[in-house]
Structure formats: structure tokens, C-alpha cells
Protein backbone atom coordinates (compact mmCIF):
# COMPACT_ATOMS: atom_id res chain seq x y z
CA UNK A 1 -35.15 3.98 -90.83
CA UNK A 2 -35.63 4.78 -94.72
CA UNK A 3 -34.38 7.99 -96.13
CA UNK A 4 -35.57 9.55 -98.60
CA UNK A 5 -33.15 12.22 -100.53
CA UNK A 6 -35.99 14.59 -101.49
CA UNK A 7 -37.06 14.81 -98.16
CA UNK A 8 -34.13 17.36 -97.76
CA UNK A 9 -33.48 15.77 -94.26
CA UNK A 10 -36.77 16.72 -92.31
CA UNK A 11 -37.97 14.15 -90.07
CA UNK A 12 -41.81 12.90 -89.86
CA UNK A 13 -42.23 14.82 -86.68
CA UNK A 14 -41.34 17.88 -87.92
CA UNK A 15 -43.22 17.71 -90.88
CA UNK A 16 -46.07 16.80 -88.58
CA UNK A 17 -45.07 19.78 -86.22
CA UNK A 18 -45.07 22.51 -89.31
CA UNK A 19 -48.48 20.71 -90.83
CA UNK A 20 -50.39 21.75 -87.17
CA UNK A 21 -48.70 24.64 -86.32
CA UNK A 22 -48.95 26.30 -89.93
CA UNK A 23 -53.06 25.11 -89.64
CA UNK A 24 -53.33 26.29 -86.49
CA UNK A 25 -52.45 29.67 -87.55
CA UNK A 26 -54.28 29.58 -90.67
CA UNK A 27 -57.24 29.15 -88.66
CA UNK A 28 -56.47 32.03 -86.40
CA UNK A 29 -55.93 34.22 -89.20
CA UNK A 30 -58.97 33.43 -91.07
CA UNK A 31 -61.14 33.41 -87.91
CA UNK A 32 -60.24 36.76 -87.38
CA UNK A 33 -61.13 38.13 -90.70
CA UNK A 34 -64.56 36.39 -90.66
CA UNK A 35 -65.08 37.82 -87.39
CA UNK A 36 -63.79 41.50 -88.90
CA UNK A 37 -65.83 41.06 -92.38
CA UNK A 38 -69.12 39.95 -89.71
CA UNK A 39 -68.55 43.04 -87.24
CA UNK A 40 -67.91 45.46 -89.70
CA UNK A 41 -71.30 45.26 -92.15
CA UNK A 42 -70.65 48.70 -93.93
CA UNK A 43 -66.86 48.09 -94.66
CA UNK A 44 -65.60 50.56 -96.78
CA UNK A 45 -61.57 50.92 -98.56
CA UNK A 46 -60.52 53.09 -96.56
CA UNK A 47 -61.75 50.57 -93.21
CA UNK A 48 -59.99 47.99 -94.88
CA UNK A 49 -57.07 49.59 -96.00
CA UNK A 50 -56.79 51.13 -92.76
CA UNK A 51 -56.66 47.51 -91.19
CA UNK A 52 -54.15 46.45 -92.76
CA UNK A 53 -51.52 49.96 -92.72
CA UNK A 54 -51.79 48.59 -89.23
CA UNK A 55 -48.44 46.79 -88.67
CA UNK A 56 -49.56 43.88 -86.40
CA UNK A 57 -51.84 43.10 -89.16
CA UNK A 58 -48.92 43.12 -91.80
CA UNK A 59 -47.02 40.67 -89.51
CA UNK A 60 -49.90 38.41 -88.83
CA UNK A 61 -51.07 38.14 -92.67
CA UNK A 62 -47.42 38.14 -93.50
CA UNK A 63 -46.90 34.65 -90.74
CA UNK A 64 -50.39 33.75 -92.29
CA UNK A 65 -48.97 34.03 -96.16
CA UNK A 66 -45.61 32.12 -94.48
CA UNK A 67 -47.90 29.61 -93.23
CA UNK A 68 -49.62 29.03 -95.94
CA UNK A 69 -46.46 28.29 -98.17
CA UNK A 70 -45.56 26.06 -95.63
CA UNK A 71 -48.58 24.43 -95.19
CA UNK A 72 -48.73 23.63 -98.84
CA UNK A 73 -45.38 22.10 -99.59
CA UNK A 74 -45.64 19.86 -96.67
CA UNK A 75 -48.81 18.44 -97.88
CA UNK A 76 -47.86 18.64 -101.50
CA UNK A 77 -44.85 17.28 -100.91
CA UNK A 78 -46.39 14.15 -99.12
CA UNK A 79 -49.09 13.68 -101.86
CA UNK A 80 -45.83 13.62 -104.28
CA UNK A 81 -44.17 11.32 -102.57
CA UNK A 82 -47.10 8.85 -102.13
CA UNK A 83 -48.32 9.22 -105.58
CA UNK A 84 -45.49 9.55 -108.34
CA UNK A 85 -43.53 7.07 -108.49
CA UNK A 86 -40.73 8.20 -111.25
CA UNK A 87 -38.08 9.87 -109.66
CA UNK A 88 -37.97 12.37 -112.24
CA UNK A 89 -41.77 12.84 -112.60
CA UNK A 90 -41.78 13.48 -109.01
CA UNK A 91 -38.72 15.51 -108.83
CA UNK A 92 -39.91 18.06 -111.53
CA UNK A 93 -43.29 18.13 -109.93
CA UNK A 94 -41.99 19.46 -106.74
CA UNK A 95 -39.35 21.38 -108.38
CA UNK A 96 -42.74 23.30 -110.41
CA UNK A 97 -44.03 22.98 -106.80
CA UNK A 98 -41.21 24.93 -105.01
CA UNK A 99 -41.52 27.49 -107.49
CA UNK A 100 -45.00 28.53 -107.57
CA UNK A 101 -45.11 28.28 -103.88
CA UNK A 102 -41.78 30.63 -103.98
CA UNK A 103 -43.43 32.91 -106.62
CA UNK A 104 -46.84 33.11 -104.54
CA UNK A 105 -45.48 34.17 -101.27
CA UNK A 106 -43.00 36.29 -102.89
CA UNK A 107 -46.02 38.18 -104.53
CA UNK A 108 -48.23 38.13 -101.31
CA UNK A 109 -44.78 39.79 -99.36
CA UNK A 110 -45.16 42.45 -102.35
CA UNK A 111 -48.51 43.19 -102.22
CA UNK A 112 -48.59 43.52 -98.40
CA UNK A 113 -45.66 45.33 -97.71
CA UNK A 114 -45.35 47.06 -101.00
CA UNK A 115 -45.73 51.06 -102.03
């Protein structure tokens, strides 16, 4: 079995496991707004912004925004891997990787939960 040190000890599987379960709910999450955007023809701010004072809504965007980050280092990590070869090219690609997923989903926490 080959190891690969900026793998960060995650198997296949469970990269496999976070790829379909993070999709999965990215699916849900933007079914559901279609379907809310589609029902609600005349949606106003105050509709909208009412939707999401809600807290279940908060929770599922907020596991939607988690998802997402997930999602995307998974697969970005995997195109990394496959397609830089120079250990330091690669490593400062995911390391600019980590940290606009980080800065993203920090922002999306801020915006959602915020004042």
C-alpha cells in the first residue's frame, strides 16, 4: 500500500465516503432552494430573509457551506495530486487551497450566522 504524506492519513474510502456524502447533500440543499425560488414566484426580502432567521435553515445551509468545503478539497486535492508533480508546486498549491477554502467557509459561517 503507497502512502502518501500529504494525504494527512485519510484512506481512499473515506475520501470516497466524504466525496458522496458531501454531494449528496449538496444536492439536497440546492434542490430545495430551486424548489423554494419555483414555489415562491413573488419572493420578496423579507420572504427570504425570513427563511433563513429560521434556524433549521441556518443548520442546513451551514452543513451545506461544510459540505461544500469538503467537497472541494477532496476533489482539489485529488486533481493536485494527479497533476503536479513537484512536491513543492503541489504542496503550496494545496497549502493556497486550504486557505481559501478556510477563508470561504469562514465567511459563509459569518454571513449566515452573523448580526
Amino acid at each position: 500500500m503507497v502512502t502518501n504524506i500529504s494525504n494527512l492519513g485519510r484512506s481512499g474510502v473515506s475520501d470516497w465516503v466524504i466525496q458522496r456524502v458531501s454531494a449528496v447533500i449538496l444536492t439536497l440543499y440546492t434542490v430545495f432552494i430551486v424548489v423554494y425560488l419555483l414555489s415562491n414566484p413573488g419572493l420578496d426580502y423579507a420572504t427570504w430573509s425570513n427563511l433563513f432567521a429560521q434556524t433549521w435553515m441556518r443548520i442546513f445551509s451551514l452543513l451545506a457551506f461544510i459540505s461544500l468545503a469538503a467537497h472541494a478539497w477532496v476533489g482539489l486535492w485529488t486533481v493536485t495530486t494527479d497533476y503536479l508533480k513537484s512536491t513543492c508546486v503541489r504542496l503550496g498549491a494545496q497549502l493556497v487551497i486550504i486557505l481559501a477554502v478556510f477563508v470561504f467557509l469562514v465567511w459563509g459561517i459569518q454571513v449566515l450566522w452573523g448580526a
